[in-house]
ModelCIF file with pLDDT and N, C-alpha, C, O atoms, coordinates in Angstrom:
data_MODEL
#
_entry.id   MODEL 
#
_entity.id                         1 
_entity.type                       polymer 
_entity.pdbx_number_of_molecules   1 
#
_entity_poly.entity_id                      1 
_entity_poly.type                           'polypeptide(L)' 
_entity_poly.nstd_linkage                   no 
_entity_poly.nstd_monomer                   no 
_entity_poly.pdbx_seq_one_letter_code       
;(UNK)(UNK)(UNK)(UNK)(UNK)(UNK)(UNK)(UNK)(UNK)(UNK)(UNK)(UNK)(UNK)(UNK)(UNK)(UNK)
(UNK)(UNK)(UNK)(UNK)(UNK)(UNK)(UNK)(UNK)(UNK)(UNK)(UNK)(UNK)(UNK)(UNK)(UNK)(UNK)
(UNK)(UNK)(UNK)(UNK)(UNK)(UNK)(UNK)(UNK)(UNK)(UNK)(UNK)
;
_entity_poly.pdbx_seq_one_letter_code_can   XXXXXXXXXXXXXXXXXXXXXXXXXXXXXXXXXXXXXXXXXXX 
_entity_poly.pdbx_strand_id                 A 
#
loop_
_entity_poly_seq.entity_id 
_entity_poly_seq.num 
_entity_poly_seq.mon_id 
_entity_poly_seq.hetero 
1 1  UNK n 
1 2  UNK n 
1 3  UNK n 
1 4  UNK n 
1 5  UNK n 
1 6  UNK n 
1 7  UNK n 
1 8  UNK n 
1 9  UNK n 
1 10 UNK n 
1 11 UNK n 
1 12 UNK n 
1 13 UNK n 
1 14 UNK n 
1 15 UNK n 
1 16 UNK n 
1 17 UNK n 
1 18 UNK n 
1 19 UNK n 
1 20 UNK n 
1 21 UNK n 
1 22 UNK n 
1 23 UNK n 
1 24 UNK n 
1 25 UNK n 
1 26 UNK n 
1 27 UNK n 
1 28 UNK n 
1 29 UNK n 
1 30 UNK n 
1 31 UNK n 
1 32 UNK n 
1 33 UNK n 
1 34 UNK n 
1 35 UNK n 
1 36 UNK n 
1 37 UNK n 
1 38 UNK n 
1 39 UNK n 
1 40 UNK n 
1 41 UNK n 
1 42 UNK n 
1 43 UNK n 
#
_struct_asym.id          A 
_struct_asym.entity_id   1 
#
loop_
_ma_qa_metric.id 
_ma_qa_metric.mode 
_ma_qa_metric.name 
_ma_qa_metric.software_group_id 
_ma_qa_metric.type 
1 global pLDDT . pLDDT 
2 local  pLDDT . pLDDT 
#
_ma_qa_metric_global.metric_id      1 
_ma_qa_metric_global.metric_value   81.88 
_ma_qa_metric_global.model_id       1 
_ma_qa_metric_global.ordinal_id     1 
#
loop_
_ma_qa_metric_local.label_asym_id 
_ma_qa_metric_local.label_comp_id 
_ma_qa_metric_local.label_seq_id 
_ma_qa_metric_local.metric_id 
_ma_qa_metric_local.metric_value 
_ma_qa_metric_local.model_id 
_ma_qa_metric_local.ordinal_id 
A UNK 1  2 38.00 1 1  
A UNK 2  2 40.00 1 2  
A UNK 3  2 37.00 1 3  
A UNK 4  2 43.00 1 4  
A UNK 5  2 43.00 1 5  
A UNK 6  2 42.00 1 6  
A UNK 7  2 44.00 1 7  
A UNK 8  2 47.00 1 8  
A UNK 9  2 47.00 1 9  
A UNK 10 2 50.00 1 10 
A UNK 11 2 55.00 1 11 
A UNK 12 2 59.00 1 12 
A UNK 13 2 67.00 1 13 
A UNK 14 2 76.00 1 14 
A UNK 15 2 90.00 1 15 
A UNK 16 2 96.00 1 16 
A UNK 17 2 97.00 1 17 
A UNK 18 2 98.00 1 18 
A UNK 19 2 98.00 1 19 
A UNK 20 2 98.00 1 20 
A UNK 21 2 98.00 1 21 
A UNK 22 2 98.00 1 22 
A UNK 23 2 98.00 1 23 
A UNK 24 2 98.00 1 24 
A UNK 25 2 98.00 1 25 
A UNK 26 2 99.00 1 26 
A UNK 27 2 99.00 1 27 
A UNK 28 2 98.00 1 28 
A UNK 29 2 98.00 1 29 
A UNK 30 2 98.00 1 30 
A UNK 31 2 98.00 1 31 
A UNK 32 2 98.00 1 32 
A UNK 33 2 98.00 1 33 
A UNK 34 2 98.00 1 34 
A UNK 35 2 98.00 1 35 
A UNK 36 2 98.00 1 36 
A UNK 37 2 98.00 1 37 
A UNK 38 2 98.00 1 38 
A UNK 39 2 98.00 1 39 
A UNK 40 2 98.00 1 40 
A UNK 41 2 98.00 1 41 
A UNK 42 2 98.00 1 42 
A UNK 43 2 98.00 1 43 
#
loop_
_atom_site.group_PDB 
_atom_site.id 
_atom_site.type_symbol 
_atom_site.label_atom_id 
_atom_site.label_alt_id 
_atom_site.label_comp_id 
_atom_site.label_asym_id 
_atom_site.label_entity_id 
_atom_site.label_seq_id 
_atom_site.pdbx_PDB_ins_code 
_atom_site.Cartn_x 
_atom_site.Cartn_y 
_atom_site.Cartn_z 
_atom_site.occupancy 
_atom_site.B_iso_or_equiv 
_atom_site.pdbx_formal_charge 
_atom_site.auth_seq_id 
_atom_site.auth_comp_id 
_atom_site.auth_asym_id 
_atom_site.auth_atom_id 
_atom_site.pdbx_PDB_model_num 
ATOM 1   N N  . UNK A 1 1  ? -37.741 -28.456 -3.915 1.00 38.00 ? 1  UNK A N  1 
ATOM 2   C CA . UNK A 1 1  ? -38.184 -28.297 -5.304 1.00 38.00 ? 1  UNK A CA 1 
ATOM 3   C C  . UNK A 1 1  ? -37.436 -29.262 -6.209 1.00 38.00 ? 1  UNK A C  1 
ATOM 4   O O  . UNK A 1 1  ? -36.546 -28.813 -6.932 1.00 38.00 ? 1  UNK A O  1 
ATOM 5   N N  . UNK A 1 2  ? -37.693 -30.385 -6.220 1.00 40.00 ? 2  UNK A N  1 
ATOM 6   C CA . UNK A 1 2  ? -37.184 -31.729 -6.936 1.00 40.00 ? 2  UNK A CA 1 
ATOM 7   C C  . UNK A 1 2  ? -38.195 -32.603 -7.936 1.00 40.00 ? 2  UNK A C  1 
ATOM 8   O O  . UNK A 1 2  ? -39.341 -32.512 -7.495 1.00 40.00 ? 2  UNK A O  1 
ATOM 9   N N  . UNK A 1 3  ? -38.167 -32.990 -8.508 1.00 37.00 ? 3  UNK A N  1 
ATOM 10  C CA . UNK A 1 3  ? -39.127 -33.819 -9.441 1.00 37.00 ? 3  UNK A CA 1 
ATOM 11  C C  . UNK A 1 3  ? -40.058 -34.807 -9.078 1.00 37.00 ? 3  UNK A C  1 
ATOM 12  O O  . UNK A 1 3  ? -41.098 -35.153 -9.639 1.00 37.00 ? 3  UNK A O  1 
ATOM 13  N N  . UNK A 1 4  ? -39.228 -35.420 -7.491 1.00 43.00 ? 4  UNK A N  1 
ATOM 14  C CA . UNK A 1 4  ? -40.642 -36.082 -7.005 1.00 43.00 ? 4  UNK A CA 1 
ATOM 15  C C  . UNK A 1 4  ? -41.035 -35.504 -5.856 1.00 43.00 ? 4  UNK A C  1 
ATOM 16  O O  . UNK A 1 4  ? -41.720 -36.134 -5.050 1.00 43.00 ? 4  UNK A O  1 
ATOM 17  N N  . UNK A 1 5  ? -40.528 -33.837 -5.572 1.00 43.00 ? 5  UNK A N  1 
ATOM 18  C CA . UNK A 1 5  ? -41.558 -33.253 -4.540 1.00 43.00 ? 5  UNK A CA 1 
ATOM 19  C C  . UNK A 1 5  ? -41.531 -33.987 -3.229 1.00 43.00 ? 5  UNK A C  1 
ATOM 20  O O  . UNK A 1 5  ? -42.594 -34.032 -2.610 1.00 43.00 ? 5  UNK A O  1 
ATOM 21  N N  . UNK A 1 6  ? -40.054 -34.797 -2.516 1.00 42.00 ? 6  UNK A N  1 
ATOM 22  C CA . UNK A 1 6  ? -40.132 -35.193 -1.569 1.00 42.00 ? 6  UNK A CA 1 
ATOM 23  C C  . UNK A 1 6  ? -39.596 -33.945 -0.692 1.00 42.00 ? 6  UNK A C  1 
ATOM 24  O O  . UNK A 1 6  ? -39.131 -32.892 -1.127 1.00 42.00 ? 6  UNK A O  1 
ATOM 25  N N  . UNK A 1 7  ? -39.817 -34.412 0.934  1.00 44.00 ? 7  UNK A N  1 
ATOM 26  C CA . UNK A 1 7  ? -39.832 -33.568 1.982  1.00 44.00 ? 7  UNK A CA 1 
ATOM 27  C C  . UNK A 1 7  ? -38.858 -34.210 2.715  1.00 44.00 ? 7  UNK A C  1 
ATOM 28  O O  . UNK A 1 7  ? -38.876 -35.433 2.862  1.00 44.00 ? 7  UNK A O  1 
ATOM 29  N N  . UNK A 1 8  ? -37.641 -33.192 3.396  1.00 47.00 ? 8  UNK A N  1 
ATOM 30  C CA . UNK A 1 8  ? -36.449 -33.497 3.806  1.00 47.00 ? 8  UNK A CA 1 
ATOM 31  C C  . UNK A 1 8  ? -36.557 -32.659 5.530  1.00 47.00 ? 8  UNK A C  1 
ATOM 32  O O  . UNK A 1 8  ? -36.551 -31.494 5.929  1.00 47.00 ? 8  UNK A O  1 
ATOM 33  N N  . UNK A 1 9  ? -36.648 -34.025 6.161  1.00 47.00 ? 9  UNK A N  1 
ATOM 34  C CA . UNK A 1 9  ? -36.264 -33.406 7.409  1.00 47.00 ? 9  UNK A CA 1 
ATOM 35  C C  . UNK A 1 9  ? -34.843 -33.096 8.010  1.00 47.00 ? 9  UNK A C  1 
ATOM 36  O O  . UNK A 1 9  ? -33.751 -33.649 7.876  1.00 47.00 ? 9  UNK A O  1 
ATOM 37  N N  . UNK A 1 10 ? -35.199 -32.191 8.600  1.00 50.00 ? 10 UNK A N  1 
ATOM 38  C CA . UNK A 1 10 ? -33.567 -31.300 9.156  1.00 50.00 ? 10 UNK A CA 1 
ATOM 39  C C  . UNK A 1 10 ? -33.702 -31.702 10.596 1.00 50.00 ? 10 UNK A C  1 
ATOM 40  O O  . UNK A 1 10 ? -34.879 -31.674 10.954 1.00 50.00 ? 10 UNK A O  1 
ATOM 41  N N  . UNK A 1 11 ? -32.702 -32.135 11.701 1.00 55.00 ? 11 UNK A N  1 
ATOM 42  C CA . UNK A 1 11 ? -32.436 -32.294 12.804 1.00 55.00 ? 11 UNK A CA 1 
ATOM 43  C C  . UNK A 1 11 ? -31.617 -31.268 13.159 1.00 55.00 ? 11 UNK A C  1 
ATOM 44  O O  . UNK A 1 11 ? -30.455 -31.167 12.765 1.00 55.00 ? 11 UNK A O  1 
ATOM 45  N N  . UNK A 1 12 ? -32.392 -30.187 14.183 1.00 59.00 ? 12 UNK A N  1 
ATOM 46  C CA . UNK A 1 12 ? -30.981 -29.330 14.441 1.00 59.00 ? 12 UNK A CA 1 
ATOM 47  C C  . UNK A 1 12 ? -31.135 -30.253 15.706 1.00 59.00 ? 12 UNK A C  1 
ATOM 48  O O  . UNK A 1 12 ? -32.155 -30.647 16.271 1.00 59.00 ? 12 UNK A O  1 
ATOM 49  N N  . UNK A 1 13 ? -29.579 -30.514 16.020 1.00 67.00 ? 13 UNK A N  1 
ATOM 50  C CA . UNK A 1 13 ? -29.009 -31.112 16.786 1.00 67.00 ? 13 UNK A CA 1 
ATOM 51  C C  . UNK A 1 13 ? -28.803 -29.824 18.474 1.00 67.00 ? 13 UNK A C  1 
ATOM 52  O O  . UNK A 1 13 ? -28.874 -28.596 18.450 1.00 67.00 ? 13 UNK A O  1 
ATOM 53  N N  . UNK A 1 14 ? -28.584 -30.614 19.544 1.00 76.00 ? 14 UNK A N  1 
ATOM 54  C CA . UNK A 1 14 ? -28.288 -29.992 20.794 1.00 76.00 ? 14 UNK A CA 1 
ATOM 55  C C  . UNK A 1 14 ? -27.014 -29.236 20.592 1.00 76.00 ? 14 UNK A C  1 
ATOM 56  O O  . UNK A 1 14 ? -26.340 -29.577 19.620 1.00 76.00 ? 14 UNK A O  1 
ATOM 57  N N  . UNK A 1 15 ? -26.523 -28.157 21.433 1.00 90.00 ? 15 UNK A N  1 
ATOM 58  C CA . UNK A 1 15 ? -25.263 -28.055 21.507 1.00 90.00 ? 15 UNK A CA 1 
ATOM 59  C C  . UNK A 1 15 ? -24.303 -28.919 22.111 1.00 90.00 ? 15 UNK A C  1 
ATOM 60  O O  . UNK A 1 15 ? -24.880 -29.963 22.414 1.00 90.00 ? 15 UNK A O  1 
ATOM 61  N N  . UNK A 1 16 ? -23.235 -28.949 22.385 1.00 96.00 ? 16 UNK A N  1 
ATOM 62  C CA . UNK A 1 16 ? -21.902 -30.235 22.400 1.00 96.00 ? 16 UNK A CA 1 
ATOM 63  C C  . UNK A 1 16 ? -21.696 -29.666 23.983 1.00 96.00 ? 16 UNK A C  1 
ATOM 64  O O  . UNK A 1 16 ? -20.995 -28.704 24.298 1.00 96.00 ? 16 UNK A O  1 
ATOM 65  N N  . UNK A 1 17 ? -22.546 -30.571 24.951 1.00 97.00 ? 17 UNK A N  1 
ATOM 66  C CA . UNK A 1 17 ? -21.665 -30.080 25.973 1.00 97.00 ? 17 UNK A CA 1 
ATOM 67  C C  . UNK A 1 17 ? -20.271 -29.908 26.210 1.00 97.00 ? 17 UNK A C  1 
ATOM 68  O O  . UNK A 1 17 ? -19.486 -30.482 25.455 1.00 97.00 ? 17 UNK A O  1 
ATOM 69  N N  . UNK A 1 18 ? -19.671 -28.917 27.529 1.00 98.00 ? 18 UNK A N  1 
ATOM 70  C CA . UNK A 1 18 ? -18.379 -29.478 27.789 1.00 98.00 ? 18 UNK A CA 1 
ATOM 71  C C  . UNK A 1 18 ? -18.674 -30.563 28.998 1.00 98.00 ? 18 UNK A C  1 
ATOM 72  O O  . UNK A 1 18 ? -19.534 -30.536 29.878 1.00 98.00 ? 18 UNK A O  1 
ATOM 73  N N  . UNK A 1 19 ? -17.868 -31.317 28.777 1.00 98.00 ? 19 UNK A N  1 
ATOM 74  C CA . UNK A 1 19 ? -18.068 -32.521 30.385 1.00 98.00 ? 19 UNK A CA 1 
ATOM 75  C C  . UNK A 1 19 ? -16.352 -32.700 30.855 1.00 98.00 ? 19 UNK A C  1 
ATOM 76  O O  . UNK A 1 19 ? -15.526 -33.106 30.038 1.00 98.00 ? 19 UNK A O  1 
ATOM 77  N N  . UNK A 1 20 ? -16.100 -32.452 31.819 1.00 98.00 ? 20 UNK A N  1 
ATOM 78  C CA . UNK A 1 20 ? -15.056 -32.400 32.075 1.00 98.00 ? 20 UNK A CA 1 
ATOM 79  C C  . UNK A 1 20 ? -14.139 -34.457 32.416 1.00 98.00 ? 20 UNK A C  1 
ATOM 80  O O  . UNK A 1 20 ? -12.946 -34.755 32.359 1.00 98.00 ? 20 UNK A O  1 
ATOM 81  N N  . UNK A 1 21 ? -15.236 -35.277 32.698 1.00 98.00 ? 21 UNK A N  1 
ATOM 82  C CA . UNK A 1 21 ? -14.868 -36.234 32.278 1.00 98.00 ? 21 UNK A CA 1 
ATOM 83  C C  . UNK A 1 21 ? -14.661 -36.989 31.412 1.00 98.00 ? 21 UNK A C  1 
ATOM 84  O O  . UNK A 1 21 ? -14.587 -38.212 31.529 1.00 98.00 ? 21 UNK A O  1 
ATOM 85  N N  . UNK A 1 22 ? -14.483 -36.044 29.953 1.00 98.00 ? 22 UNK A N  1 
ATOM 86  C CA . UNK A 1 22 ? -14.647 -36.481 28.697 1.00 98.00 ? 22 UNK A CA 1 
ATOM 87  C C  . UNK A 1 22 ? -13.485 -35.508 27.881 1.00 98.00 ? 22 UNK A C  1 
ATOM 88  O O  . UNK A 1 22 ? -13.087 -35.669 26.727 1.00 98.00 ? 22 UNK A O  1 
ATOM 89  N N  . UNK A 1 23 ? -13.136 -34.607 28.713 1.00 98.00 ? 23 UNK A N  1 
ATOM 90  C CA . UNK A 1 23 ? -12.275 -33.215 27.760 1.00 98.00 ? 23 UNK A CA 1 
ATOM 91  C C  . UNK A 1 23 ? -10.718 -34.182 27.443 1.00 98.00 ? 23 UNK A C  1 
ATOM 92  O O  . UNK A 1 23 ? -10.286 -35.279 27.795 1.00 98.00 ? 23 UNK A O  1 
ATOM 93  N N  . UNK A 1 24 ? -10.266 -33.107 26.632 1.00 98.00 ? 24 UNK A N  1 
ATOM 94  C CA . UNK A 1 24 ? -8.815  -33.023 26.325 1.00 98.00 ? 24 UNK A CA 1 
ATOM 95  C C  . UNK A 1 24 ? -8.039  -31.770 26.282 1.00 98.00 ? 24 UNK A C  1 
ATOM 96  O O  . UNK A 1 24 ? -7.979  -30.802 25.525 1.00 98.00 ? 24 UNK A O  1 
ATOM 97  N N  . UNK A 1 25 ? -7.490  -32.129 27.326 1.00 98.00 ? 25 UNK A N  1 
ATOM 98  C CA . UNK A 1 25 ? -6.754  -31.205 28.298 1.00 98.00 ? 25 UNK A CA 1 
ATOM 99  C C  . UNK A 1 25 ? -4.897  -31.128 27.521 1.00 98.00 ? 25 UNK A C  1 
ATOM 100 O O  . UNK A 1 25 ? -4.091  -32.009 27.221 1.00 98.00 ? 25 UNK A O  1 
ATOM 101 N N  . UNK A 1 26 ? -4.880  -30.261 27.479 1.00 99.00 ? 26 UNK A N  1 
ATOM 102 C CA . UNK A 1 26 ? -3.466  -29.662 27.305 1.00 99.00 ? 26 UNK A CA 1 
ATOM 103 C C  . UNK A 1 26 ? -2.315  -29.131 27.797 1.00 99.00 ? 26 UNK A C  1 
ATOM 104 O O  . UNK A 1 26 ? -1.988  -27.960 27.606 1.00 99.00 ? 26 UNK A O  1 
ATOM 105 N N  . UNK A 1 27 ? -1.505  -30.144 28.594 1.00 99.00 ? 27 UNK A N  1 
ATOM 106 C CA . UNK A 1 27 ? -0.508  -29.612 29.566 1.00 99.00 ? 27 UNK A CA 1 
ATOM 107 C C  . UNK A 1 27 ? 0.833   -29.176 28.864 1.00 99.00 ? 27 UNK A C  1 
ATOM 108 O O  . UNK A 1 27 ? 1.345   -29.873 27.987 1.00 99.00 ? 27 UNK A O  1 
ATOM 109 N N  . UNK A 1 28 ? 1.358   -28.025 29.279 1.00 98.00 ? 28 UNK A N  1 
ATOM 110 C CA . UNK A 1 28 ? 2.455   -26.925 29.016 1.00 98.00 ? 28 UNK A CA 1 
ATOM 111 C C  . UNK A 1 28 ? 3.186   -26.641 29.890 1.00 98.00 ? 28 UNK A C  1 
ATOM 112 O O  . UNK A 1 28 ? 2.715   -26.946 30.986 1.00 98.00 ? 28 UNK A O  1 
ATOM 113 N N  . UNK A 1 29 ? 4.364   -26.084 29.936 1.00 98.00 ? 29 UNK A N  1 
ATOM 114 C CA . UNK A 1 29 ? 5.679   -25.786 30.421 1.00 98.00 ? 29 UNK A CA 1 
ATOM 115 C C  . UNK A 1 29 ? 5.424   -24.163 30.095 1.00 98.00 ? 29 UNK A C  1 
ATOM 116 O O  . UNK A 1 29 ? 6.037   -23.585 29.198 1.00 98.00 ? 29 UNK A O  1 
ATOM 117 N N  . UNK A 1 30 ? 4.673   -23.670 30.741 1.00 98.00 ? 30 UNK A N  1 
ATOM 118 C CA . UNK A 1 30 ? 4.667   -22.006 29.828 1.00 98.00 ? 30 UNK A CA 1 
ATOM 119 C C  . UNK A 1 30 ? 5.871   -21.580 29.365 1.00 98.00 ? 30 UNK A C  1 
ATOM 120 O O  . UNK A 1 30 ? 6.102   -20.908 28.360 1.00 98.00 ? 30 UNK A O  1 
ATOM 121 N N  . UNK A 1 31 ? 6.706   -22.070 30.264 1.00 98.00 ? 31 UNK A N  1 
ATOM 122 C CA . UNK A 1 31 ? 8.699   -21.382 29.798 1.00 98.00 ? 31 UNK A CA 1 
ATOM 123 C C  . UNK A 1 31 ? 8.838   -21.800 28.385 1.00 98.00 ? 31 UNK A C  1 
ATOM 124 O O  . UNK A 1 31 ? 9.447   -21.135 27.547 1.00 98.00 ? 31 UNK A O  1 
ATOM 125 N N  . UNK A 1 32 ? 8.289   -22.848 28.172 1.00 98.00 ? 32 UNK A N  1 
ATOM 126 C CA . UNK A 1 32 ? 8.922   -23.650 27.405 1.00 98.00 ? 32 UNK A CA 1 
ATOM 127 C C  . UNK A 1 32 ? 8.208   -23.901 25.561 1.00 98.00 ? 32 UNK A C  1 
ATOM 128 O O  . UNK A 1 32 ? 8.604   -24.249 24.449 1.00 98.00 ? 32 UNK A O  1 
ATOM 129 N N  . UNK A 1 33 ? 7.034   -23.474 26.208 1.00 98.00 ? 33 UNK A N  1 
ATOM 130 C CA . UNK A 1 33 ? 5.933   -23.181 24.881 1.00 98.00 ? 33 UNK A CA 1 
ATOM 131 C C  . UNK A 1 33 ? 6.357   -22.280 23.479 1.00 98.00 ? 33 UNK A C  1 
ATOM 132 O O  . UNK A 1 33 ? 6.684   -22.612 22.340 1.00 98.00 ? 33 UNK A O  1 
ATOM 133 N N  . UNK A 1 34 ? 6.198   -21.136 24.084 1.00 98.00 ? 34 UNK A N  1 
ATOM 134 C CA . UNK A 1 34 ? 6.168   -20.797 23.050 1.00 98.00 ? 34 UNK A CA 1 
ATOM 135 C C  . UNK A 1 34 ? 6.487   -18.470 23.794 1.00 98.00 ? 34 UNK A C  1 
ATOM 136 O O  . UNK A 1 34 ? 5.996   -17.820 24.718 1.00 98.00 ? 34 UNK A O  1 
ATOM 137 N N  . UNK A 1 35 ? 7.230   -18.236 22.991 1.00 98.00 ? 35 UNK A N  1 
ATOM 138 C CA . UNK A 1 35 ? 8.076   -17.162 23.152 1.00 98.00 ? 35 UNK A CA 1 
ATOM 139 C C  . UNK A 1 35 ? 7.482   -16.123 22.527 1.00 98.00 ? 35 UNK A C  1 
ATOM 140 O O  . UNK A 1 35 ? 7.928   -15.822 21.420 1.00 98.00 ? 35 UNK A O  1 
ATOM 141 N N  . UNK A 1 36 ? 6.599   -15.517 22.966 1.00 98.00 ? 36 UNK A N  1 
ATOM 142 C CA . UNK A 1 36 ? 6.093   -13.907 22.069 1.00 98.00 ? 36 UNK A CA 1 
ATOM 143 C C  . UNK A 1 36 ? 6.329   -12.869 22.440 1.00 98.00 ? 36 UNK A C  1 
ATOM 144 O O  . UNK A 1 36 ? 5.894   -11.899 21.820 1.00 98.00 ? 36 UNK A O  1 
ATOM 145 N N  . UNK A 1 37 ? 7.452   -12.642 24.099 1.00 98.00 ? 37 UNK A N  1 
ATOM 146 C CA . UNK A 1 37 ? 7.519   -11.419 23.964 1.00 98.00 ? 37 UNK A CA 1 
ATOM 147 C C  . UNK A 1 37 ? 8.936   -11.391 24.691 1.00 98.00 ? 37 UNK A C  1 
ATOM 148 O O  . UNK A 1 37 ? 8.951   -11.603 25.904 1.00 98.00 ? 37 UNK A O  1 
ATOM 149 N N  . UNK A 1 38 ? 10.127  -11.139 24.016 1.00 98.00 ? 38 UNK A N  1 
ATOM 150 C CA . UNK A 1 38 ? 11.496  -11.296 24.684 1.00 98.00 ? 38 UNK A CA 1 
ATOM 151 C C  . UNK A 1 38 ? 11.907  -10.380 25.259 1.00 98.00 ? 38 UNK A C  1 
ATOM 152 O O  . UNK A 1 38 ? 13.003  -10.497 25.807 1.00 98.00 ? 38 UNK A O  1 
ATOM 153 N N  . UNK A 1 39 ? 10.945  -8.729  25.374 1.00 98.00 ? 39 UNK A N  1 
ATOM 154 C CA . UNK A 1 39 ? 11.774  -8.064  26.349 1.00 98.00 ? 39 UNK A CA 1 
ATOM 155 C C  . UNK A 1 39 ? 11.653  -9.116  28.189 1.00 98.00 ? 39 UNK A C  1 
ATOM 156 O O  . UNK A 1 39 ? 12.495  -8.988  29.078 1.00 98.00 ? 39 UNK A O  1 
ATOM 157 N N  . UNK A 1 40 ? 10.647  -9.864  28.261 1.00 98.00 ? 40 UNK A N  1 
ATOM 158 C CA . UNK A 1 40 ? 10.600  -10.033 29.670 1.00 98.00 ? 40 UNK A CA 1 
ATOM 159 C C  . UNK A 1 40 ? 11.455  -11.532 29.762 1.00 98.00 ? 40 UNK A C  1 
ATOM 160 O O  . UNK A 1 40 ? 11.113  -12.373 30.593 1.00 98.00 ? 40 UNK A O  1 
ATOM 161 N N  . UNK A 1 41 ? 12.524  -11.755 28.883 1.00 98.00 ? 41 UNK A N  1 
ATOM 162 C CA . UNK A 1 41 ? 13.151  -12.890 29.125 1.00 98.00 ? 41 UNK A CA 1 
ATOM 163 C C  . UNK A 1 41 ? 14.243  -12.995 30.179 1.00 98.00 ? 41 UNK A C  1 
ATOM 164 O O  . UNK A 1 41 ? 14.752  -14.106 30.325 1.00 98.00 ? 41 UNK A O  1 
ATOM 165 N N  . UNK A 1 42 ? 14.605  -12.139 30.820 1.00 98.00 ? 42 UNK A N  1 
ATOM 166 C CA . UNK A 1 42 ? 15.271  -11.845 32.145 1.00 98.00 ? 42 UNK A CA 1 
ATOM 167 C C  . UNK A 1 42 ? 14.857  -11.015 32.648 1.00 98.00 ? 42 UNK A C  1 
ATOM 168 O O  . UNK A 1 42 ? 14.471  -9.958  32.149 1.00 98.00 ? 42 UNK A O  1 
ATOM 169 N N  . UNK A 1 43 ? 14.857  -11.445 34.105 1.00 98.00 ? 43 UNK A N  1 
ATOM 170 C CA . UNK A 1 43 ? 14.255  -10.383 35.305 1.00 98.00 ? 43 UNK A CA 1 
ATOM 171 C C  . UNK A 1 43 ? 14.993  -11.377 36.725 1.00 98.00 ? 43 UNK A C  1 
ATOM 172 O O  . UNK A 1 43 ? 14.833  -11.006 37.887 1.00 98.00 ? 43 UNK A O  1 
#
């Protein structure tokens, strides 16, 4: 609803595959990350 009554096409786009030759991968030290529960910090 604009003054010259033009028509706007919409592209819904695909979803984003995952491709595993394309990811970004996140390697961790679990020890070493990150600490949320300190009763199990010795055993």
């Amino acid at each position: 609803s604009n003054c010259q009554g033009k028509k706007e096409v919409v592209e819904v786009k695909p979803e984003t595959p995952f491709v595993w030759e394309g990811a970004n991968i996140y390697f961790l030290l679990t020890d070493r990350f990150n600490n949320a529960d300190s009763s199990n910090d010795v055993n």
